[in-house]
N, C-alpha and C. Protein backbone atom coordinates (compact mmCIF):
# COMPACT_ATOMS: atom_id res chain seq x y z
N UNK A 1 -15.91 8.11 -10.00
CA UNK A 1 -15.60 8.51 -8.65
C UNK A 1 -16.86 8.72 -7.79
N UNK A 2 -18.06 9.71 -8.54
CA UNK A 2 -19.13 9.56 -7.49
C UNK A 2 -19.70 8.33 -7.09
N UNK A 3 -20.05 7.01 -7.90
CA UNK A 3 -19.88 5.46 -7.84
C UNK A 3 -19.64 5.27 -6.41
N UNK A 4 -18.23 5.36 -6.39
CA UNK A 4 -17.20 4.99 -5.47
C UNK A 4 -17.82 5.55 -4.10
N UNK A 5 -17.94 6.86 -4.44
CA UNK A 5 -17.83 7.35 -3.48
C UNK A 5 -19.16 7.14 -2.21
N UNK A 6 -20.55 6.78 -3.21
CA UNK A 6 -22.04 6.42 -2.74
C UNK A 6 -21.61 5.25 -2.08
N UNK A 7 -20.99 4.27 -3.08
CA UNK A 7 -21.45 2.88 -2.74
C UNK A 7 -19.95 2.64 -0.94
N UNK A 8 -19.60 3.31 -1.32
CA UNK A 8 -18.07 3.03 -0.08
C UNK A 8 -18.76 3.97 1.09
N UNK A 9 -19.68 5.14 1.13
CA UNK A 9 -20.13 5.37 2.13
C UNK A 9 -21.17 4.98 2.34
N UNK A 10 -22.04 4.21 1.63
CA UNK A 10 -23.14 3.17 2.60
C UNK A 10 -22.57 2.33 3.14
N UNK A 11 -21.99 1.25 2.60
CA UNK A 11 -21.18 0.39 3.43
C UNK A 11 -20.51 0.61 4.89
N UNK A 12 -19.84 2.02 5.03
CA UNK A 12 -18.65 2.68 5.89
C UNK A 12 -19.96 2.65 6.91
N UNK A 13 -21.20 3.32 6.70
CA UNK A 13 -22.67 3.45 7.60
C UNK A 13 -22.95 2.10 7.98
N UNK A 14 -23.09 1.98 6.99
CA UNK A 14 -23.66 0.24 7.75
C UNK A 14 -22.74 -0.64 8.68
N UNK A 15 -21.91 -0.53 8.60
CA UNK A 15 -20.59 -1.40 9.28
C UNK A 15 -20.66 -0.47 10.40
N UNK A 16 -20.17 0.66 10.36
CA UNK A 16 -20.19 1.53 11.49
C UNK A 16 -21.39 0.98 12.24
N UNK A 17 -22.80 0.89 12.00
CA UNK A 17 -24.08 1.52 12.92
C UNK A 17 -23.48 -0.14 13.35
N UNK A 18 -23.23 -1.09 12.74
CA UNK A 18 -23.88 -2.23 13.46
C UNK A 18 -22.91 -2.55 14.15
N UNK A 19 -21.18 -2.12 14.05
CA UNK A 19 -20.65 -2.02 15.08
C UNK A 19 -20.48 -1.02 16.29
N UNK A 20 -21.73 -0.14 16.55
CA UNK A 20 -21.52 0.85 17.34
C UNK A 20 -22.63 0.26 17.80
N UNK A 21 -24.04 -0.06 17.41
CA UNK A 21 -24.97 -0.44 18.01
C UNK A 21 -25.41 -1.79 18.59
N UNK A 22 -24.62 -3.01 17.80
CA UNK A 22 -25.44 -4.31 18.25
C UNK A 22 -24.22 -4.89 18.81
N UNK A 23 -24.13 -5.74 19.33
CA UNK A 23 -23.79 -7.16 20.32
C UNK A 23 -23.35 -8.03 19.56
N UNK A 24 -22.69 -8.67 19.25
CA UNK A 24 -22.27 -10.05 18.52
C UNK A 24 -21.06 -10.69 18.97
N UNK A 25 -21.07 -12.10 18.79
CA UNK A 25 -19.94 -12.60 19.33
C UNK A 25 -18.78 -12.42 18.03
N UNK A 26 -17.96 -12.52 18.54
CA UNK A 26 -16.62 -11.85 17.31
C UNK A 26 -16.73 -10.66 16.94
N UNK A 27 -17.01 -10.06 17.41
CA UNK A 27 -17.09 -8.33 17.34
C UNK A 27 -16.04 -7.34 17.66
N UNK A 28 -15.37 -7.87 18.90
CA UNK A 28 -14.68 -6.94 19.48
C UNK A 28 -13.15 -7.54 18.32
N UNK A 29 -13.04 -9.25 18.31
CA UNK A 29 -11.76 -9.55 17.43
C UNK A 29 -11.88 -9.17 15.80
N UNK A 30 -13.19 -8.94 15.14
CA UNK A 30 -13.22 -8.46 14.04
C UNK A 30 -13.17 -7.26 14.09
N UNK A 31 -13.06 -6.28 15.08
CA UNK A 31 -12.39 -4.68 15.13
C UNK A 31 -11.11 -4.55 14.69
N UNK A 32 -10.86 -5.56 15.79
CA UNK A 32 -9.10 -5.58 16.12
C UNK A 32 -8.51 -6.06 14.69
N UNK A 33 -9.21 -7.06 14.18
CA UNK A 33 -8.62 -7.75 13.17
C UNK A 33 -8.36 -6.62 11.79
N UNK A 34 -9.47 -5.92 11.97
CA UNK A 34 -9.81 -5.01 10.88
C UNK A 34 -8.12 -3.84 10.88
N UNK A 35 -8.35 -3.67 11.93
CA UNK A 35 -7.48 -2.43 12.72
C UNK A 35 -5.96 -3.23 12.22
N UNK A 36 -6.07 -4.19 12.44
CA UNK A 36 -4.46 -4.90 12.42
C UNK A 36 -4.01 -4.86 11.12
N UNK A 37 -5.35 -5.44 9.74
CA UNK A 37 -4.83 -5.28 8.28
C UNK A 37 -4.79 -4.00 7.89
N UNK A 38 -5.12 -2.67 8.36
CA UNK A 38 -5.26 -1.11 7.94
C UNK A 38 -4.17 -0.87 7.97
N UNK A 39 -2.97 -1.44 9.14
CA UNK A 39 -2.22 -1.07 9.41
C UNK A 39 -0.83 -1.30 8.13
N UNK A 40 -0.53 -2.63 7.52
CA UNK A 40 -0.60 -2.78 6.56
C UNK A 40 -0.60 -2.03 4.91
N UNK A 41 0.43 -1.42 4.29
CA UNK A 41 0.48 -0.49 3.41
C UNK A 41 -0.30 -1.43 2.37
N UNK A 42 -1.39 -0.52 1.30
CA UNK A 42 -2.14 -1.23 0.66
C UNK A 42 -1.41 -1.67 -0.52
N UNK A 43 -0.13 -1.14 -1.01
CA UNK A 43 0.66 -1.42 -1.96
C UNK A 43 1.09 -2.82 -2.24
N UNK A 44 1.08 -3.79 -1.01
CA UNK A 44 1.68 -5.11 -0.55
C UNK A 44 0.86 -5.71 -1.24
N UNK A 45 -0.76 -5.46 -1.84
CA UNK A 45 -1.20 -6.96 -2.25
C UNK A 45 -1.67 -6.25 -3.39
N UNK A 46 -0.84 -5.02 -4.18
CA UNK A 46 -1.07 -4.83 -5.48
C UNK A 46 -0.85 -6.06 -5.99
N UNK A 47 0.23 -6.80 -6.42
CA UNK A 47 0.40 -7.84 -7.31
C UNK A 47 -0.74 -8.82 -7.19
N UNK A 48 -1.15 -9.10 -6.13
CA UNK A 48 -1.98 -10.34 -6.13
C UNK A 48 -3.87 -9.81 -6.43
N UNK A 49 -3.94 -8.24 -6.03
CA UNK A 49 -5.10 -8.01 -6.83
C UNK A 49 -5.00 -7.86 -8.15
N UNK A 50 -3.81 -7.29 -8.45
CA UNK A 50 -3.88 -7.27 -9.91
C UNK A 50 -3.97 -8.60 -11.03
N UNK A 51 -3.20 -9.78 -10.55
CA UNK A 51 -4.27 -10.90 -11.32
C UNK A 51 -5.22 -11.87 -10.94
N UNK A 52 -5.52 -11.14 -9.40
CA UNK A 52 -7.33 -11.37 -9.54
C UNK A 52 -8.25 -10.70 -10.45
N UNK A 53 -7.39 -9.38 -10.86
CA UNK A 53 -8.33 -8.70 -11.50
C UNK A 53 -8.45 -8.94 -13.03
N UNK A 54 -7.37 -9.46 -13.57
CA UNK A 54 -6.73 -10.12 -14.47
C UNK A 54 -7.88 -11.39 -15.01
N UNK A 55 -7.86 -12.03 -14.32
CA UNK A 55 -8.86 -13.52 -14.34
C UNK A 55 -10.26 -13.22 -14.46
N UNK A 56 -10.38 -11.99 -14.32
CA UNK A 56 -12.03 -11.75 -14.61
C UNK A 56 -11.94 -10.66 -15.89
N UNK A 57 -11.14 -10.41 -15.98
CA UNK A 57 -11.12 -9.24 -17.09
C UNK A 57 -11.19 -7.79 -16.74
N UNK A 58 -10.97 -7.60 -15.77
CA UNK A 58 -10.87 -5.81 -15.23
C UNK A 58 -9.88 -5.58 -15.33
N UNK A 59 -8.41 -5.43 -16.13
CA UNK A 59 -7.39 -4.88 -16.27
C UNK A 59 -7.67 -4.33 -17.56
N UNK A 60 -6.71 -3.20 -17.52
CA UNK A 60 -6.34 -2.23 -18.78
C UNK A 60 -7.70 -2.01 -19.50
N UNK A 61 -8.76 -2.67 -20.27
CA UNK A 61 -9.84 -1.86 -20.70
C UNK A 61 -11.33 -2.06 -20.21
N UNK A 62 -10.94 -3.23 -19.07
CA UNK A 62 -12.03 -3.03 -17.97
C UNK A 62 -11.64 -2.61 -16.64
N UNK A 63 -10.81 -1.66 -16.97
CA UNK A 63 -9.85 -1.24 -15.27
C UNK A 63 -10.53 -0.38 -14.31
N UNK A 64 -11.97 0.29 -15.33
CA UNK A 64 -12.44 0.82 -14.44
C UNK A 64 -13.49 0.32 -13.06
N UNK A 65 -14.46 -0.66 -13.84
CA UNK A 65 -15.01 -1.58 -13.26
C UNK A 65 -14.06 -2.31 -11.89
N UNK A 66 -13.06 -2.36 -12.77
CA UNK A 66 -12.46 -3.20 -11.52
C UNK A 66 -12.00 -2.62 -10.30
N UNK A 67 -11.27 -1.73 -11.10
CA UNK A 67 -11.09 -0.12 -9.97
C UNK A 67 -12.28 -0.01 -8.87
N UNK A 68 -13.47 0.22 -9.35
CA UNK A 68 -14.40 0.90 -8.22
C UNK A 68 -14.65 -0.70 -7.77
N UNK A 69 -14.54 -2.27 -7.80
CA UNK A 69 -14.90 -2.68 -7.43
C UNK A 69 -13.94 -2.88 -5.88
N UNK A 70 -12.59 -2.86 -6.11
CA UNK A 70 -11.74 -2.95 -5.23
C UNK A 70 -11.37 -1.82 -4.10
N UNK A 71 -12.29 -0.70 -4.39
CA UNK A 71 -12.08 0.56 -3.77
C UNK A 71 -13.88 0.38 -2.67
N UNK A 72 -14.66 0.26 -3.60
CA UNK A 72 -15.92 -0.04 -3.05
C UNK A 72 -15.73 -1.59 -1.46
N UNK A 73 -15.17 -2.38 -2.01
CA UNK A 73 -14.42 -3.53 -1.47
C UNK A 73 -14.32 -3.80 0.16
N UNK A 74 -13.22 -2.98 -0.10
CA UNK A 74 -12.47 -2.46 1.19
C UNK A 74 -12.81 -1.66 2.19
N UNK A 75 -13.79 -0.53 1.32
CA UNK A 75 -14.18 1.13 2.34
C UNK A 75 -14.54 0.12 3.47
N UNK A 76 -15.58 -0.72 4.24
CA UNK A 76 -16.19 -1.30 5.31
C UNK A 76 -14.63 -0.71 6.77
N UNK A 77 -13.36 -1.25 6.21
CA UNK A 77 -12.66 -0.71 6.84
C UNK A 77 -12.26 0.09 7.54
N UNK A 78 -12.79 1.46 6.90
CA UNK A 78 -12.64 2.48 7.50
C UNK A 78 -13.39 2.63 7.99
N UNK A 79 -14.16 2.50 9.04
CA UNK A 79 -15.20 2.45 9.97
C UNK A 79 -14.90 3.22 11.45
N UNK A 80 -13.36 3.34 11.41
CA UNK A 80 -13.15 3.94 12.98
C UNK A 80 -13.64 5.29 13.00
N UNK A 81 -13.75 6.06 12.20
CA UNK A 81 -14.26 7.72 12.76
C UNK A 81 -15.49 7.34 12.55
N UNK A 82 -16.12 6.75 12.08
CA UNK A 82 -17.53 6.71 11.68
C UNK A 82 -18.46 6.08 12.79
N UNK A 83 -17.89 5.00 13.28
CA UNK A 83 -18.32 4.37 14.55
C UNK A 83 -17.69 5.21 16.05
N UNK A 84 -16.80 5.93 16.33
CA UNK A 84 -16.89 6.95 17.00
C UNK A 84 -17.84 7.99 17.18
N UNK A 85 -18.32 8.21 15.82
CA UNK A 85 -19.61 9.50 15.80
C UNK A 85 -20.68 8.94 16.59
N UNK A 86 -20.88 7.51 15.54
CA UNK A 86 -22.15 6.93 15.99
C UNK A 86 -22.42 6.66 17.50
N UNK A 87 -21.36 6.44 18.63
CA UNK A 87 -21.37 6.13 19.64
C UNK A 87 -21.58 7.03 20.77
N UNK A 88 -21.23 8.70 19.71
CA UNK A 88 -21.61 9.64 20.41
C UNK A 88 -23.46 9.62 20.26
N UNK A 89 -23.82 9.11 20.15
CA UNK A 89 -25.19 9.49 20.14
C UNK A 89 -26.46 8.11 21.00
N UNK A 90 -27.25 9.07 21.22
CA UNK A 90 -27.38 8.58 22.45
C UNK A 90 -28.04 7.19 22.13
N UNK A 91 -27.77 6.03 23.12
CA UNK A 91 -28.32 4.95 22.55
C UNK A 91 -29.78 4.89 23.04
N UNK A 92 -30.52 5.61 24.11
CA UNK A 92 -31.25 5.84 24.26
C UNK A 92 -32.61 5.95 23.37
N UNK A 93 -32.01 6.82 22.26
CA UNK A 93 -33.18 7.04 21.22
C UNK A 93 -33.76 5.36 20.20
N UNK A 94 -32.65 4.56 20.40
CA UNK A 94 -32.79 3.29 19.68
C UNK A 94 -33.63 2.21 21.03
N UNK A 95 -33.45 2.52 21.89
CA UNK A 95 -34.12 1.61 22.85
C UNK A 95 -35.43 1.75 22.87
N UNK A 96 -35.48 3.20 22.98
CA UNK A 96 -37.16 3.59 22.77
C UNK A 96 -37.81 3.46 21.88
N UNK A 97 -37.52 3.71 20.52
CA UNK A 97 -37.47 2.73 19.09
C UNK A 97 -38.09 1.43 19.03
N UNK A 98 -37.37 0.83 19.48
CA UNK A 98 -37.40 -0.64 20.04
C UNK A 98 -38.93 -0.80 20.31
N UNK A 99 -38.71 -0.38 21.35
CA UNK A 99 -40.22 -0.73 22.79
C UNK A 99 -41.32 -0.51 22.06
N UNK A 100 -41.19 0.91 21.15
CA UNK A 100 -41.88 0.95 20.21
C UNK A 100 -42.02 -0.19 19.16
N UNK A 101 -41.43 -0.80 18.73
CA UNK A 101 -41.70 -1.61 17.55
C UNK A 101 -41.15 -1.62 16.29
N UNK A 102 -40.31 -0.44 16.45
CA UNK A 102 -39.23 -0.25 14.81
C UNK A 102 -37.82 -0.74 14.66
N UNK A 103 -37.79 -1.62 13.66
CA UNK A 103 -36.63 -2.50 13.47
C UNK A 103 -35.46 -1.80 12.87
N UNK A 104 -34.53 -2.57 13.38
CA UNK A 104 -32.88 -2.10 13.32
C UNK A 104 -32.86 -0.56 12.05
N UNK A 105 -33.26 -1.72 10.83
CA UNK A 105 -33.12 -0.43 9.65
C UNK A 105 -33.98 0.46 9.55
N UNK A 106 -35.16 0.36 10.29
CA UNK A 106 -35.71 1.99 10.17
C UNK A 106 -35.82 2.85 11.43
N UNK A 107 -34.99 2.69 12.94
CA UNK A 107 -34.28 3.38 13.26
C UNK A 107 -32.55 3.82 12.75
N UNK A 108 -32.08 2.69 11.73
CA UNK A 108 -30.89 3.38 11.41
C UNK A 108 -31.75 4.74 10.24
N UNK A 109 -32.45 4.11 9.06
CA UNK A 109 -32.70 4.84 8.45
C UNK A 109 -33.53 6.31 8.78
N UNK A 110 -34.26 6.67 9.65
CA UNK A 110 -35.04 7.80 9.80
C UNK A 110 -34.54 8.63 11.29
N UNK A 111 -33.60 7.44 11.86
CA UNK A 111 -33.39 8.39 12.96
C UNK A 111 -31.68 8.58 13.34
N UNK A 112 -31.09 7.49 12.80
CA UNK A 112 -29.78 7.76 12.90
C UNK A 112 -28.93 8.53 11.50
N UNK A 113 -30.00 7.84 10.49
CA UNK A 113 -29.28 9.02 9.37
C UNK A 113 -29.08 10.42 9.36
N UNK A 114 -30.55 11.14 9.80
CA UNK A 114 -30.53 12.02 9.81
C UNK A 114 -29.94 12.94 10.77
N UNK A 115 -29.81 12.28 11.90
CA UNK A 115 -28.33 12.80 13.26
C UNK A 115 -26.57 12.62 12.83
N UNK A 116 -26.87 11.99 11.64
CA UNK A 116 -25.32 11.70 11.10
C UNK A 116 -24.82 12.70 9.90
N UNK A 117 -25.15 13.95 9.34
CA UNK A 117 -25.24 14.19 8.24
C UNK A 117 -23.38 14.80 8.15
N UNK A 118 -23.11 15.57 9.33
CA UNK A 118 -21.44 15.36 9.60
C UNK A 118 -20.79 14.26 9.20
N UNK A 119 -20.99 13.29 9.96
CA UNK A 119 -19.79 12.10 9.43
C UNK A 119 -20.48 11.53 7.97
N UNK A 120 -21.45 11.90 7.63
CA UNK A 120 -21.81 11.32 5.87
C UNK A 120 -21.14 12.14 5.02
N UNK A 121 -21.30 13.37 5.19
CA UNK A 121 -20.12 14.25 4.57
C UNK A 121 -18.82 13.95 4.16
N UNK A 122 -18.04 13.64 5.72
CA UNK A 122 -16.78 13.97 6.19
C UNK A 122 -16.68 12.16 5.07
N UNK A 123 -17.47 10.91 5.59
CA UNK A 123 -17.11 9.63 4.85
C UNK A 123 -17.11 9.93 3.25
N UNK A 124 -18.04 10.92 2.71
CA UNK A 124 -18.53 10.98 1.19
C UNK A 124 -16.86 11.49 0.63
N UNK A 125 -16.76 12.52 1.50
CA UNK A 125 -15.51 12.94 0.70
C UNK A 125 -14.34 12.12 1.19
N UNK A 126 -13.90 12.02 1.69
CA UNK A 126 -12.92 10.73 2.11
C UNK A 126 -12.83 10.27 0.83
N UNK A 127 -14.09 9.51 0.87
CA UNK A 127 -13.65 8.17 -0.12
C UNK A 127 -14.17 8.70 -1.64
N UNK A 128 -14.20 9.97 -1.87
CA UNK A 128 -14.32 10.80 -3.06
C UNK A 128 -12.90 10.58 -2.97
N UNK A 129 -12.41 11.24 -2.61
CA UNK A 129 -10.63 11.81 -2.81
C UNK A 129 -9.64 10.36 -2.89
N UNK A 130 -10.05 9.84 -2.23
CA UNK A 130 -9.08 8.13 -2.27
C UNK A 130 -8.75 7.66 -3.91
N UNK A 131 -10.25 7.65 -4.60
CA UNK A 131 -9.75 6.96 -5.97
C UNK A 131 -9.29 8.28 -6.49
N UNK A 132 -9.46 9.58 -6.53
CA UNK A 132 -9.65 10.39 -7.21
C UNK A 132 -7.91 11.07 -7.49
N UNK A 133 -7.40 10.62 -6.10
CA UNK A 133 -6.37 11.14 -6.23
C UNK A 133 -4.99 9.77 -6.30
N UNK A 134 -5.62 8.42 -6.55
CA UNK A 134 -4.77 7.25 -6.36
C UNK A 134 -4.12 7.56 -7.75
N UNK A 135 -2.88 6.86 -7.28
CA UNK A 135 -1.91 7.16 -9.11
C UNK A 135 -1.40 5.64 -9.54
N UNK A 136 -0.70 5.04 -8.56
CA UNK A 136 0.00 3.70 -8.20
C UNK A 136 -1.05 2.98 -8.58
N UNK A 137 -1.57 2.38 -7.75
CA UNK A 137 -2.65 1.24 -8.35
C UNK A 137 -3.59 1.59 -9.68
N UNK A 138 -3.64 2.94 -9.94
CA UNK A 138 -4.68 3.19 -11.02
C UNK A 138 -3.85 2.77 -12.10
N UNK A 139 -2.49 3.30 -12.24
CA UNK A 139 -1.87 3.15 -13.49
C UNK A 139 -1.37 1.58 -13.43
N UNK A 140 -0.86 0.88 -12.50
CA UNK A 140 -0.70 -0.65 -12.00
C UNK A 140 -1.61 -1.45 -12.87
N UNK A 141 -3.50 -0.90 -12.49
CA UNK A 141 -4.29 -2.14 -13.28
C UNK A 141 -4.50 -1.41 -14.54
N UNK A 142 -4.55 -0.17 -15.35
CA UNK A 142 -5.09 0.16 -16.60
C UNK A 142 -3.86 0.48 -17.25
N UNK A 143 -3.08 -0.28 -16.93
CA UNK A 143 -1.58 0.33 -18.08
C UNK A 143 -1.46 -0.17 -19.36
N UNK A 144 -1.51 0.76 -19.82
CA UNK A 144 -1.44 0.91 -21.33
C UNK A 144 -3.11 0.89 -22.37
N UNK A 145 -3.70 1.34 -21.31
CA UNK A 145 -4.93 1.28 -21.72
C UNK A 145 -5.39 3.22 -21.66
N UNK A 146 -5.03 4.12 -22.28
CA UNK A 146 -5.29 5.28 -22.36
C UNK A 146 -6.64 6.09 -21.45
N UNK A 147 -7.79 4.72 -22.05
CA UNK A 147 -9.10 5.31 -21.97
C UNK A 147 -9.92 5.21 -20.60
N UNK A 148 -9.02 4.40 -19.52
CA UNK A 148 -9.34 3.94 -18.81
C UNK A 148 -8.41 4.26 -17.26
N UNK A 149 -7.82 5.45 -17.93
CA UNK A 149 -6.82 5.99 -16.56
C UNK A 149 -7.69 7.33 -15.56
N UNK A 150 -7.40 7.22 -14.77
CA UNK A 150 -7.99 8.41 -13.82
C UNK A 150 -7.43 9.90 -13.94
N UNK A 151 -7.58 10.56 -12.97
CA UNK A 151 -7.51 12.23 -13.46
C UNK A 151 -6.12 11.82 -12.89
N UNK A 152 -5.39 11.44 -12.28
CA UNK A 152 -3.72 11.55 -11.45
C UNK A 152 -2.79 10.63 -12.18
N UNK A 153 -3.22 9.69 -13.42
CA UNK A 153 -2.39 9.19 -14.08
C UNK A 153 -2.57 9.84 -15.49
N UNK A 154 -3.62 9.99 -15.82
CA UNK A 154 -3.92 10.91 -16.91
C UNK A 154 -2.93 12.21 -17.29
N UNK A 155 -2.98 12.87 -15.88
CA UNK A 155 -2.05 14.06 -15.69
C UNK A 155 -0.65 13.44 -15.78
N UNK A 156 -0.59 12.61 -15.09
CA UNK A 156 1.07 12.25 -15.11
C UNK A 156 1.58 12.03 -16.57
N UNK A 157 0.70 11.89 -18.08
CA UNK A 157 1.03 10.86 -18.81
C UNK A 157 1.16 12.16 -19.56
N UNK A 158 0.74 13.44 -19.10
CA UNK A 158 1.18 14.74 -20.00
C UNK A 158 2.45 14.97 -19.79
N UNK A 159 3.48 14.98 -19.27
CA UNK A 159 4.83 15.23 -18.87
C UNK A 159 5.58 14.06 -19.56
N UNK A 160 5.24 12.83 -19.91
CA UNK A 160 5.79 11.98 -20.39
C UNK A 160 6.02 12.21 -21.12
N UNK A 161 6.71 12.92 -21.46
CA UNK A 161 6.80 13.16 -23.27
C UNK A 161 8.08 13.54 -23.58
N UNK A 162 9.07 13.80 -24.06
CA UNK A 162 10.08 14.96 -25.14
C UNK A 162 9.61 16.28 -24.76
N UNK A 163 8.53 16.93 -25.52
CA UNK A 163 8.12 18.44 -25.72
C UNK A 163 7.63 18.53 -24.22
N UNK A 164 8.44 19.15 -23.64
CA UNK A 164 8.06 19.18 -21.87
C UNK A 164 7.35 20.77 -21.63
N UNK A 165 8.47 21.63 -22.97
CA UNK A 165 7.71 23.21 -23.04
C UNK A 165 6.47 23.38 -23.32
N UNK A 166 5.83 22.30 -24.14
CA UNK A 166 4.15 22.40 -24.83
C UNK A 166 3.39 21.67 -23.50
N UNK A 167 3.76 20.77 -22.60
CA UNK A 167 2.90 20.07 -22.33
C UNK A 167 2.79 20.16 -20.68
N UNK A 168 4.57 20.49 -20.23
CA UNK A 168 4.06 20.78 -18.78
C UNK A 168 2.83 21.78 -18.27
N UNK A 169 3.00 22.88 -19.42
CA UNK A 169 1.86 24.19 -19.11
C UNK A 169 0.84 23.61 -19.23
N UNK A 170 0.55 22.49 -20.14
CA UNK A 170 -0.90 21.87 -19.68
C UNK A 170 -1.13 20.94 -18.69
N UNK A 171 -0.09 20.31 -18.33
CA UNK A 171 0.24 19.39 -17.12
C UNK A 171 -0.35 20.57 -15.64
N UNK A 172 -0.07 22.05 -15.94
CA UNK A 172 -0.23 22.72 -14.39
C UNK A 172 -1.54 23.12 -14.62
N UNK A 173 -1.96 23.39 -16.06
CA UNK A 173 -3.28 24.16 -16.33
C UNK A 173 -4.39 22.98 -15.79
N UNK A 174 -4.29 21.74 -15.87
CA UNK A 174 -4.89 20.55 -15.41
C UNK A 174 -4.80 20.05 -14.67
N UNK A 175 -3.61 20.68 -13.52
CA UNK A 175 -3.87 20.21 -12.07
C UNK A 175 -4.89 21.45 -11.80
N UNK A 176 -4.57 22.71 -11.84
CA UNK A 176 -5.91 23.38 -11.42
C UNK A 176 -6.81 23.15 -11.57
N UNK A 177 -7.31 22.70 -12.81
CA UNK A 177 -8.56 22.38 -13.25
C UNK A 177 -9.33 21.23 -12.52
N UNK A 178 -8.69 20.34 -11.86
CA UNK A 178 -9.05 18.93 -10.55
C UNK A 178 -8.94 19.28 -9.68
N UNK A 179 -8.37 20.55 -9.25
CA UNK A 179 -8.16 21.26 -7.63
C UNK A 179 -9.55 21.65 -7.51
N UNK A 180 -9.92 22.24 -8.58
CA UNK A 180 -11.50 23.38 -8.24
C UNK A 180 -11.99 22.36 -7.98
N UNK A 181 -12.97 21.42 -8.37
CA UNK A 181 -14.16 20.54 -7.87
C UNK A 181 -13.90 20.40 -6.21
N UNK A 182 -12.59 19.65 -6.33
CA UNK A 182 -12.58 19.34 -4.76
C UNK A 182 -12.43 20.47 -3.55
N UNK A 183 -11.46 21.38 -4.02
CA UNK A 183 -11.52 22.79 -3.10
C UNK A 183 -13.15 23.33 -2.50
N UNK A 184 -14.00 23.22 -4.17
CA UNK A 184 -15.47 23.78 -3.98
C UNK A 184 -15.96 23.14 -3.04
N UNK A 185 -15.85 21.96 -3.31
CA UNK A 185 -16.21 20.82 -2.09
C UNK A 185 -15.65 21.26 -0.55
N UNK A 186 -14.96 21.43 -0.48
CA UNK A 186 -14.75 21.13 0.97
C UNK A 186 -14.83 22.50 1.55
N UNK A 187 -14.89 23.66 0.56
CA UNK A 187 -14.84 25.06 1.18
C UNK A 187 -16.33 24.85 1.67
N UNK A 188 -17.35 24.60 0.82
CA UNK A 188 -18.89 24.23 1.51
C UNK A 188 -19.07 24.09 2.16
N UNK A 189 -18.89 22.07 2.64
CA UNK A 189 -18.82 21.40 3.24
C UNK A 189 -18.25 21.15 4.12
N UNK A 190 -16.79 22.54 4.76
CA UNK A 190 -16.28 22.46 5.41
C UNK A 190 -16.84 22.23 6.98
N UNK A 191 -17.90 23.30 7.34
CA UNK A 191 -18.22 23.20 8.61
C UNK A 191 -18.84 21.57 9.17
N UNK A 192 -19.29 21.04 8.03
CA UNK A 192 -19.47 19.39 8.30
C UNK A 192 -18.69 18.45 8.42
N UNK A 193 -17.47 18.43 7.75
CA UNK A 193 -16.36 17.99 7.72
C UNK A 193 -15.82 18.04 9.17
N UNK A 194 -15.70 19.55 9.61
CA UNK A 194 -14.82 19.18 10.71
C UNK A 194 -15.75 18.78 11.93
N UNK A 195 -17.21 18.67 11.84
CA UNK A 195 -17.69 18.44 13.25
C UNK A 195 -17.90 16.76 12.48
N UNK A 196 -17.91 16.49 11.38
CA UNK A 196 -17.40 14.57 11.78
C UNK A 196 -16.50 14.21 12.22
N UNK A 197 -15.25 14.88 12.04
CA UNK A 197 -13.92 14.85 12.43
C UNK A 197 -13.68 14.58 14.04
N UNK A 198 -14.55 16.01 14.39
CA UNK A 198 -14.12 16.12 15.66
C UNK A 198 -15.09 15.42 16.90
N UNK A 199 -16.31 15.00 15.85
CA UNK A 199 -17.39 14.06 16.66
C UNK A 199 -17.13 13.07 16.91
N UNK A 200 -16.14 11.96 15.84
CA UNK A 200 -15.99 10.65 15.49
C UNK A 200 -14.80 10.40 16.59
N UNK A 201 -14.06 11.60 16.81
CA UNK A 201 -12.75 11.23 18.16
C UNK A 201 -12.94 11.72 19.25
N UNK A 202 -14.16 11.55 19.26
CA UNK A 202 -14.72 11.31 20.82
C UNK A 202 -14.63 9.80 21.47
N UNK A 203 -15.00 9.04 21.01
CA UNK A 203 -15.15 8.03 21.10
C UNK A 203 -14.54 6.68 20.91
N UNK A 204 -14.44 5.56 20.59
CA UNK A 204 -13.70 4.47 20.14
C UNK A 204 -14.72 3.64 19.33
């Protein structure tokens, strides 16, 4: 999950800055386009990722690999709060940049990173919680593969059973036990969380 979660918020940054900051032709229809497949429940092209994933060998005991590759994949998508933030900020500081002589990535890197540390947050956990808490597609590509299920199918596979008296109590003792990490998380990180939130819908 931390994997996931690095590699899906660089991407979410990078897509964001270069659609908040640069010019390109097909820009405005690759928004829209983006915006149009989100809309789209992701459940619809389980079958057809699942034997893409199939043909390379990431099902059931390479499910994890395949997992973060299809989660990593996609994040670029979510780009709308992220490119809202970015737009709050002034473009000013990149022009002067410029005149100066510093190229795209080391005003993104030294001057827009460090004005973004809200929406890096608010993206980190996002796409922490996405695989962390997926059940459907996790159990979809690693079924029947024990070693290779996540914490929300894992849990589910304690209740499966006959002895429901021995195992639900560990079924609840082990949802608490996945609540703390993320609770810790966001009780922290809360005050960052909500000013990406509320920075990123400023804007379009």
């Amino acid at each position: 999950m931390p994997c996931v979660s690095v590699f899906s918020t660089l991407i979410v940054l990078c897509v964001s800055y270069a659609l908040s900051r640069m010019r390109f032709k097909g820009r405005k229809f690759l928004m829209r386009f983006w915006l149009i497949l989100g809309m789209f429940p992701g459940f619809l092209t389980m079958i057809c990722l699942y034997f893409l994933l199939k043909t390379f060998g990431l099902t059931q005991a390479g499910a994890v690999p395949g997992l973060i590759l299809i989660s990593v994949a996609n994040s670029g998508m979510g780009y709308y709060v992220c490119k809202g933030y970015f737009d709050t900020l002034p473009r000013s500081l990149d022009e002067a940049a410029l005149i100066d002589g510093a190229s795209r990535a080391r005003i993104f890197l030294t001057m827009v990173i460090p004005l973004s540390k809200p929406i890096i947050i608010y993206t980190a956990l996002t796409a922490f919680m996405a695989p962390w808490c997926d059940y459907v597609f996790a159990s979809y590509v690693a079924f029947g593969h024990d070693a290779s299920y996540n914490v929300a199918v894992a849990l589910q596979r304690w209740v499966v059973t006959n002895d429901y008296q021995g195992y639900f109590t560990r079924f609840c003792a082990g949802g608490i036990l996945v609540a703390v990490p993320v609770t810790l998380l966001f009780m922290l990180l809360q005050k960052y969380y909500v000013e990406g939130v509320t920075g990123g819908a400023v804007k379009g």
